[in-house]
N, C-alpha and C. Protein backbone atom coordinates (compact mmCIF):
# COMPACT_ATOMS: atom_id res chain seq x y z
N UNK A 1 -21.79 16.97 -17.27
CA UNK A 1 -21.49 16.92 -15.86
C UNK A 1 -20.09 16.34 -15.65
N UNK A 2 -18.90 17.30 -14.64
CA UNK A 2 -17.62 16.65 -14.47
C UNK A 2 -18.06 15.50 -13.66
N UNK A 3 -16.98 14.58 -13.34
CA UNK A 3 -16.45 13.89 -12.61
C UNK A 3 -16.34 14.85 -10.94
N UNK A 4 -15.82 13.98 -10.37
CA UNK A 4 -15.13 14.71 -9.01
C UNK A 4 -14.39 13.64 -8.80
N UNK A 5 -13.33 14.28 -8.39
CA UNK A 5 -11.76 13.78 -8.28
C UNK A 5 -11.95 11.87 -7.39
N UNK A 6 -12.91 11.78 -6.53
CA UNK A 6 -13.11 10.51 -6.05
C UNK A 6 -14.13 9.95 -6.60
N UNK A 7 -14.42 10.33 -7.66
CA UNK A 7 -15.69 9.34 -8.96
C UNK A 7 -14.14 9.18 -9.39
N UNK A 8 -13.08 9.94 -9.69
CA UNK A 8 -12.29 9.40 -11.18
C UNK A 8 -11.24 8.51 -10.87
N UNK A 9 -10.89 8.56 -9.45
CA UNK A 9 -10.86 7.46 -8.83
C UNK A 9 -10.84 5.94 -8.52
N UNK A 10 -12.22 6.26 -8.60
CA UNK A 10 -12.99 4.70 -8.03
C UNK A 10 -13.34 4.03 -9.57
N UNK A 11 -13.24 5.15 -10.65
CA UNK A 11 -12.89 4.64 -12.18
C UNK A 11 -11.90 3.69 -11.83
N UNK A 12 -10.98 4.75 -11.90
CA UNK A 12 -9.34 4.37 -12.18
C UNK A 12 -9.15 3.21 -11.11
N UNK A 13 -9.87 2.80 -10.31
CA UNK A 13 -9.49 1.54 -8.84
C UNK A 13 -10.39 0.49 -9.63
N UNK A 14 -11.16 0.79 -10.39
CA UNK A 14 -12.22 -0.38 -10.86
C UNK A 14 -11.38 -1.02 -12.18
N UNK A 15 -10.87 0.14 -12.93
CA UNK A 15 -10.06 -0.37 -14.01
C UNK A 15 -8.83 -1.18 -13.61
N UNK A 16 -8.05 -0.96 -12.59
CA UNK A 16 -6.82 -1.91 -11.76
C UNK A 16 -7.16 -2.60 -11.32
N UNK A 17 -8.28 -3.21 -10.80
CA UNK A 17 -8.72 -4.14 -10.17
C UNK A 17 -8.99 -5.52 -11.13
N UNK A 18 -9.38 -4.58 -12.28
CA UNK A 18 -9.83 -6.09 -13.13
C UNK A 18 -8.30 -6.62 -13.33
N UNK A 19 -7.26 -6.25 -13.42
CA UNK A 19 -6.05 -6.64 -13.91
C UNK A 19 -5.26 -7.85 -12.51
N UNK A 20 -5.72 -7.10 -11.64
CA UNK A 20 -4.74 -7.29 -10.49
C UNK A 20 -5.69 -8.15 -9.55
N UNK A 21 -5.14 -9.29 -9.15
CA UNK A 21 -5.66 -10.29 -8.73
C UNK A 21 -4.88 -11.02 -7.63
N UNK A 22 -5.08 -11.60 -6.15
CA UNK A 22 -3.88 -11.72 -5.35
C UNK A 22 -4.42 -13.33 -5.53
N UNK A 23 -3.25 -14.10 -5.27
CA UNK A 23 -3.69 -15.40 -4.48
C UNK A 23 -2.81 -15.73 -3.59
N UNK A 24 -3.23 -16.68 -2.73
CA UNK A 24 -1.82 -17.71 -1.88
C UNK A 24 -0.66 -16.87 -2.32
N UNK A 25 -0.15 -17.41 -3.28
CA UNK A 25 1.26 -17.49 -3.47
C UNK A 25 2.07 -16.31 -4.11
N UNK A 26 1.00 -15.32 -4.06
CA UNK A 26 1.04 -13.51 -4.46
C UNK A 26 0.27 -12.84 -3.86
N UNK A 27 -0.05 -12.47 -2.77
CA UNK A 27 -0.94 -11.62 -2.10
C UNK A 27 -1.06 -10.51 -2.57
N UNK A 28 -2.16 -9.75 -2.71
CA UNK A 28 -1.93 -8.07 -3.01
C UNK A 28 -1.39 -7.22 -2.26
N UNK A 29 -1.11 -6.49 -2.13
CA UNK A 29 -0.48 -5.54 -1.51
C UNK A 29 -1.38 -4.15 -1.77
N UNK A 30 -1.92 -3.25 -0.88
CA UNK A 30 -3.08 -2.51 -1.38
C UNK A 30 -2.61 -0.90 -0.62
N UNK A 31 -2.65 0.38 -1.22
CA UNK A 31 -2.35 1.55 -0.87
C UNK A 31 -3.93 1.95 -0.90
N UNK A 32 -4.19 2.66 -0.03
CA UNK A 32 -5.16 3.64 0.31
C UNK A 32 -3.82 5.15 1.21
N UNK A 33 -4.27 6.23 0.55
CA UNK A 33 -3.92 7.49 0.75
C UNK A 33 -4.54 8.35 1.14
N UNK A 34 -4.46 9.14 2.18
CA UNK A 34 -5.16 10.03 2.85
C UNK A 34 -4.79 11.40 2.46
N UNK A 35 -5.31 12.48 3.05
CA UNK A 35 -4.25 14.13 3.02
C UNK A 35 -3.08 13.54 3.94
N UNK A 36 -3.93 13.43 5.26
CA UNK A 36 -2.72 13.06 6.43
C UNK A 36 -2.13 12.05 6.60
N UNK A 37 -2.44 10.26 6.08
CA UNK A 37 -1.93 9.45 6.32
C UNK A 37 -1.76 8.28 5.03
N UNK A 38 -1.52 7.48 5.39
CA UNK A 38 -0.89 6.42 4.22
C UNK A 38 -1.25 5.38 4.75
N UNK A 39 -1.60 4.20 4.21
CA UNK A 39 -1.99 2.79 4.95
C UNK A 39 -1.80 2.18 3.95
N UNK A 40 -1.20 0.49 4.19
CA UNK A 40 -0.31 -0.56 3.60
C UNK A 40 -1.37 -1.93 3.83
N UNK A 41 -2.13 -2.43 3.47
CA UNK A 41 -2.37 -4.05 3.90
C UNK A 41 -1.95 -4.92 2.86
N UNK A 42 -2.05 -5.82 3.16
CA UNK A 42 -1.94 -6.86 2.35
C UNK A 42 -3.45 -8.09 2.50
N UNK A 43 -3.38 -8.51 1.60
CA UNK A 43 -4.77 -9.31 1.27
C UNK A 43 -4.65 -10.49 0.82
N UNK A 44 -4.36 -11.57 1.37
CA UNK A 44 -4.15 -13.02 0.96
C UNK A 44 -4.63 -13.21 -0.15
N UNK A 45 -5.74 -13.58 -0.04
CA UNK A 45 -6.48 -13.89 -1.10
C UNK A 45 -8.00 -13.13 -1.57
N UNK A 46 -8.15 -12.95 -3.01
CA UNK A 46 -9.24 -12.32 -3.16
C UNK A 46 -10.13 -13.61 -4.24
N UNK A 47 -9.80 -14.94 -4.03
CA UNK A 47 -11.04 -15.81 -4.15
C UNK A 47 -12.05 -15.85 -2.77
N UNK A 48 -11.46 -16.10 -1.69
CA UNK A 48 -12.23 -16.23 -0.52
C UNK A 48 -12.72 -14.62 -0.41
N UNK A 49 -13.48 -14.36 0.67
CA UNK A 49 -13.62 -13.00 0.82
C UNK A 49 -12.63 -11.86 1.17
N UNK A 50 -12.05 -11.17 0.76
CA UNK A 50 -11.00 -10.15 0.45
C UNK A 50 -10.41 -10.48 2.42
N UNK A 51 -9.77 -11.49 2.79
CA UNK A 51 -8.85 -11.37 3.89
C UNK A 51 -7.78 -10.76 3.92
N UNK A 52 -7.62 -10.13 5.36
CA UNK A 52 -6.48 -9.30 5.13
C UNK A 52 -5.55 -9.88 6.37
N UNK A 53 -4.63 -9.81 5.98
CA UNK A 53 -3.29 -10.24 7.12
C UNK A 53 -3.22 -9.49 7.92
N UNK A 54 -2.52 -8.14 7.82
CA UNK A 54 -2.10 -7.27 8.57
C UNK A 54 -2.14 -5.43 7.84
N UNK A 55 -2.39 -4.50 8.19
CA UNK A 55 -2.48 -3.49 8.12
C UNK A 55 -1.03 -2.45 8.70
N UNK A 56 -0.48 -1.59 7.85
CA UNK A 56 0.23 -0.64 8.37
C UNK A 56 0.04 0.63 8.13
N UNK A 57 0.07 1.52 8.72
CA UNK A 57 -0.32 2.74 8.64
C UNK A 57 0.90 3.56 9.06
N UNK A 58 0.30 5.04 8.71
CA UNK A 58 1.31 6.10 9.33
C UNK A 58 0.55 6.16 11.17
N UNK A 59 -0.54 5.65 11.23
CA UNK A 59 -0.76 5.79 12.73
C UNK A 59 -0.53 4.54 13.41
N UNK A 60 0.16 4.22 13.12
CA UNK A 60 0.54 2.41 14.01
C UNK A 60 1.69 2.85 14.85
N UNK A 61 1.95 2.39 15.62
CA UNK A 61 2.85 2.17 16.58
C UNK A 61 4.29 2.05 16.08
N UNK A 62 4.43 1.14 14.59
CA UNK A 62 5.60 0.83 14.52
C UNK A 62 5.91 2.49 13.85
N UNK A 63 5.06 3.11 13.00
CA UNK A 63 5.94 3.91 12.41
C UNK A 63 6.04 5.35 13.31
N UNK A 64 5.33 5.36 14.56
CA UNK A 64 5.70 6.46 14.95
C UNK A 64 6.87 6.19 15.87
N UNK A 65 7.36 5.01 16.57
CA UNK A 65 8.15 4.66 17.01
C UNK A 65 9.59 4.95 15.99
N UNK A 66 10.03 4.90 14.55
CA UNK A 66 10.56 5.12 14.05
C UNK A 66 11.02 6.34 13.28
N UNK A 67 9.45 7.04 13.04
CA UNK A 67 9.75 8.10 12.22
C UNK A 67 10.25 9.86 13.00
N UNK A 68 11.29 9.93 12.20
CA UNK A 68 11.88 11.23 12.19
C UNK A 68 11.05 12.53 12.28
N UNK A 69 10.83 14.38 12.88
CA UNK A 69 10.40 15.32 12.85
C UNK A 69 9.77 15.60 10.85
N UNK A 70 10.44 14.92 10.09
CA UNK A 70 10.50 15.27 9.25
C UNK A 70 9.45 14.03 8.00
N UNK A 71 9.53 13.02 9.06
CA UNK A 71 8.44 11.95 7.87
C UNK A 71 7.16 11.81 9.00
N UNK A 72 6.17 12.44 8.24
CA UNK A 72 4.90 12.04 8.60
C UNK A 72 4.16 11.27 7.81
N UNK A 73 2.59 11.30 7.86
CA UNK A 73 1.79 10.55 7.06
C UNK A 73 1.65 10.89 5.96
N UNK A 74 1.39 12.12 5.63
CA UNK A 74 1.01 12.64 4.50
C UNK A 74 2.02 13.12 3.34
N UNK A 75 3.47 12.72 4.04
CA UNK A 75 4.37 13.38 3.11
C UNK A 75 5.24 12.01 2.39
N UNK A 76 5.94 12.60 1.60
CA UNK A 76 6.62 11.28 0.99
C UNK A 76 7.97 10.42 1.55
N UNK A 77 8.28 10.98 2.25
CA UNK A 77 9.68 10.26 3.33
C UNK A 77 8.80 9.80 4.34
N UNK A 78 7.48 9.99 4.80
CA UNK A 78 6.36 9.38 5.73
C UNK A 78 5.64 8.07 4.77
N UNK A 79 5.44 7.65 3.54
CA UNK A 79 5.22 7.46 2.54
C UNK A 79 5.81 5.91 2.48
N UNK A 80 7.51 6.36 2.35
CA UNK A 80 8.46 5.56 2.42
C UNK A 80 8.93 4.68 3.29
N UNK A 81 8.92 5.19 4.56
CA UNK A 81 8.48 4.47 5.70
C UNK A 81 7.65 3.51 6.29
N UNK A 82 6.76 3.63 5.50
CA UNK A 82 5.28 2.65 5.39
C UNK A 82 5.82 1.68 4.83
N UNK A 83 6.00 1.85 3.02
CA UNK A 83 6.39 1.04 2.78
C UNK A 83 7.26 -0.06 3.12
N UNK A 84 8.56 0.22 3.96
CA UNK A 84 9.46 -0.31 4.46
C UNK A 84 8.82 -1.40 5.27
N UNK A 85 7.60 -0.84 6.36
CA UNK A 85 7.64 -1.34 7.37
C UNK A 85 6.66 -2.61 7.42
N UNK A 86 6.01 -2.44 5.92
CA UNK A 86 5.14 -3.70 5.52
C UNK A 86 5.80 -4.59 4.80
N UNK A 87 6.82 -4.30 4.32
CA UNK A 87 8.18 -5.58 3.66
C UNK A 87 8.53 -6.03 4.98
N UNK A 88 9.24 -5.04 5.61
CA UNK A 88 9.44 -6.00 6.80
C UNK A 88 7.96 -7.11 7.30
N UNK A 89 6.99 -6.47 7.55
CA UNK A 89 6.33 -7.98 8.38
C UNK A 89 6.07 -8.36 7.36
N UNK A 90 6.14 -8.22 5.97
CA UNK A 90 5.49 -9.39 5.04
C UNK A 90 6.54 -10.56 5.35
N UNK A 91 7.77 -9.89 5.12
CA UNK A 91 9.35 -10.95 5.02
C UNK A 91 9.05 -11.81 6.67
N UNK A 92 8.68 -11.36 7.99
CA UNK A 92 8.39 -12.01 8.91
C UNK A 92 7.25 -13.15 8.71
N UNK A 93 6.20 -12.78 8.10
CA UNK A 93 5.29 -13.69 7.91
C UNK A 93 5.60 -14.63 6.17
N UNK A 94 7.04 -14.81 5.64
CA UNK A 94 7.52 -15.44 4.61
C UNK A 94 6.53 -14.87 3.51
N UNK A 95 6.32 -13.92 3.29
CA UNK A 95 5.59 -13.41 2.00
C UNK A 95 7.34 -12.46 1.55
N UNK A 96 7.76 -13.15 0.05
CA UNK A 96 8.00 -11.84 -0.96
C UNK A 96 7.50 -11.77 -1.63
N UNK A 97 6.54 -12.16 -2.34
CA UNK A 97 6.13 -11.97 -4.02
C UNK A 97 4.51 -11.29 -3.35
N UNK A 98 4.60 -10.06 -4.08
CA UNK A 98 3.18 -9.52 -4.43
C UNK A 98 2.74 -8.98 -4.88
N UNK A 99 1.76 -8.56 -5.40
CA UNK A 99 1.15 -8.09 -6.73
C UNK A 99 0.60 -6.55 -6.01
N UNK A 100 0.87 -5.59 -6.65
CA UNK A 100 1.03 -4.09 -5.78
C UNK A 100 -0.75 -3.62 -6.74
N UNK A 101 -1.27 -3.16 -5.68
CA UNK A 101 -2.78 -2.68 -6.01
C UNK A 101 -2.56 -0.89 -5.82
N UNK A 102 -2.68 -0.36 -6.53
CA UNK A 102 -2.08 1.42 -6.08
C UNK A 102 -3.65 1.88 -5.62
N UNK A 103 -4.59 1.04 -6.34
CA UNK A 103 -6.12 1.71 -5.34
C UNK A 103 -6.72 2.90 -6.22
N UNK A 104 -6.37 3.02 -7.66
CA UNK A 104 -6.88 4.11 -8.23
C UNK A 104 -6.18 5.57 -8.32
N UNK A 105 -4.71 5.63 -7.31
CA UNK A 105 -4.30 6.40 -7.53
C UNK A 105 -3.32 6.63 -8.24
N UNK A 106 -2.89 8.00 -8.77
CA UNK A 106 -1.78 8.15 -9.94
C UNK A 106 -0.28 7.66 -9.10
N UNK A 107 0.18 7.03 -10.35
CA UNK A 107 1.92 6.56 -9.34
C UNK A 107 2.75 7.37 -9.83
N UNK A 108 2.81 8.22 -8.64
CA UNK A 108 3.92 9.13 -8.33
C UNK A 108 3.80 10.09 -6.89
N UNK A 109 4.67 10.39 -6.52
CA UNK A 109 4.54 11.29 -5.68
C UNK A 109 4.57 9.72 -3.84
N UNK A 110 3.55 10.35 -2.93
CA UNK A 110 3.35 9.53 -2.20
C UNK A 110 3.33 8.13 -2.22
N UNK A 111 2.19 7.73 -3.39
CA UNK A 111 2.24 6.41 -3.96
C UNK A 111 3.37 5.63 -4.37
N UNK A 112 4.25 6.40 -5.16
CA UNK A 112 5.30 6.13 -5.84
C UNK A 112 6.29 5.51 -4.71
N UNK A 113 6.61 6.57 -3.54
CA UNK A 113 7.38 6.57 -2.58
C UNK A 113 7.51 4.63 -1.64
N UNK A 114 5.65 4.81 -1.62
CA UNK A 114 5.80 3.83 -0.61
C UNK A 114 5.87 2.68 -1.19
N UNK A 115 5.09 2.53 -3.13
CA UNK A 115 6.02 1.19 -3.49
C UNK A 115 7.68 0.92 -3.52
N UNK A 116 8.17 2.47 -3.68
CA UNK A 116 9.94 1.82 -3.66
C UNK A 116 10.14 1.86 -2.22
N UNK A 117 9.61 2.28 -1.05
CA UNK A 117 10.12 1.67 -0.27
C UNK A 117 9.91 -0.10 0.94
N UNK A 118 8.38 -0.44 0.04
CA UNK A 118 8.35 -1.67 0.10
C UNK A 118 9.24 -2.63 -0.90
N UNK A 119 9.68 -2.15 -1.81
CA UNK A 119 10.37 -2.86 -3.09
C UNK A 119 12.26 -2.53 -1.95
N UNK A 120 12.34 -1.64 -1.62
CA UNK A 120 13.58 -1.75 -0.87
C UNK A 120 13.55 -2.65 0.59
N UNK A 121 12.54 -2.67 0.90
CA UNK A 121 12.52 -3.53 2.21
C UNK A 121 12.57 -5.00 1.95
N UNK A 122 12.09 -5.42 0.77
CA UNK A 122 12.62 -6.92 -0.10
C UNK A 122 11.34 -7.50 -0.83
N UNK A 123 10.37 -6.65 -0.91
CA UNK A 123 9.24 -7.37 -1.64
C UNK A 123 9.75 -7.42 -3.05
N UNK A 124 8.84 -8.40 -4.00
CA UNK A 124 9.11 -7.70 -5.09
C UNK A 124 7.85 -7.91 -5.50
N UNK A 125 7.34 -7.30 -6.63
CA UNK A 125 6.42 -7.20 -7.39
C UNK A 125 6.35 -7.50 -8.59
C-alpha cells in the first residue's frame, strides 16, 4: 500500500519535529503551505502548550495591502512576501533568533522562498 502525499508528509513533519525545538530565547518559526496560500507563525515556546504569538498569512491585511498583481499566496514572490512580513513583526516584538520548522515540506520552491525572505527581513536561523 502507497503512502499519499499528506501521510508522507506528516512523516517527514514528525521526523523535523523531533530535531527542532523552540524556547524563550529561539522561538520556532513554523510554515504551513496551501495550493492558494502560505502562513508564517511563530511559537514561543513548545515546553508550555505550543503558544503562538502572532500569525501571517497571504490573507492578512498586511500582505494584501502590499502585494503586487503579480505575488499572491500560492506563488513564490507571494511566498517571499510572507516571509518578509513576519521578520518584520518578529524584529517589532525584539525576536531575531529562530529556529525555522518547514512543517514536513520539501525546501524549495515556495518554502524555500519564504525562509529567504524572512532571513532577508533580519531573522536569522
Amino acid at each position: 500500500m502507497r503512502l499519499t502525499k499528506k501521510e508522507r508528509r506528516k512523516i517527514r513533519h514528525l521526523r523535523v519535529r523531533k530535531k527542532v525545538f523552540g524556547t524563550k530565547d529561539r522561538p520556532r518559526l513554523v510554515v504551513f503551505r496551501s495550493l492558494k496560500h502560505i502562513y508564517g507563525s511563530i511559537v514561543i515556546d513548545d515546553v508550555t502548550p505550543n503558544k503562538v504569538l502572532f500569525t501571517v498569512s497571504s490573507l492578512s491585511k498586511e500582505f494584501t495591502g502590499q502585494a503586487g498583481p503579480e505575488e499572491k499566496g500560492g506563488n513564490v514572490k507571494g511566498a517571499f512576501l510572507v516571509g518578509k512580513l513576519v521578520a518584520e513583526r518578529a524584529k517589532a516584538m525584539n525576536i531575531e533568533k529562530v529556529v525555522f520548522d518547514r512543517g514536513g515540506y520539501k525546501y524549495g520552491g515556495c518554502v524555500k522562498a519564504f525562509a529567504e525572505g524572512a532571513r532577508q527581513g533580519g531573522l536569522k536561523f
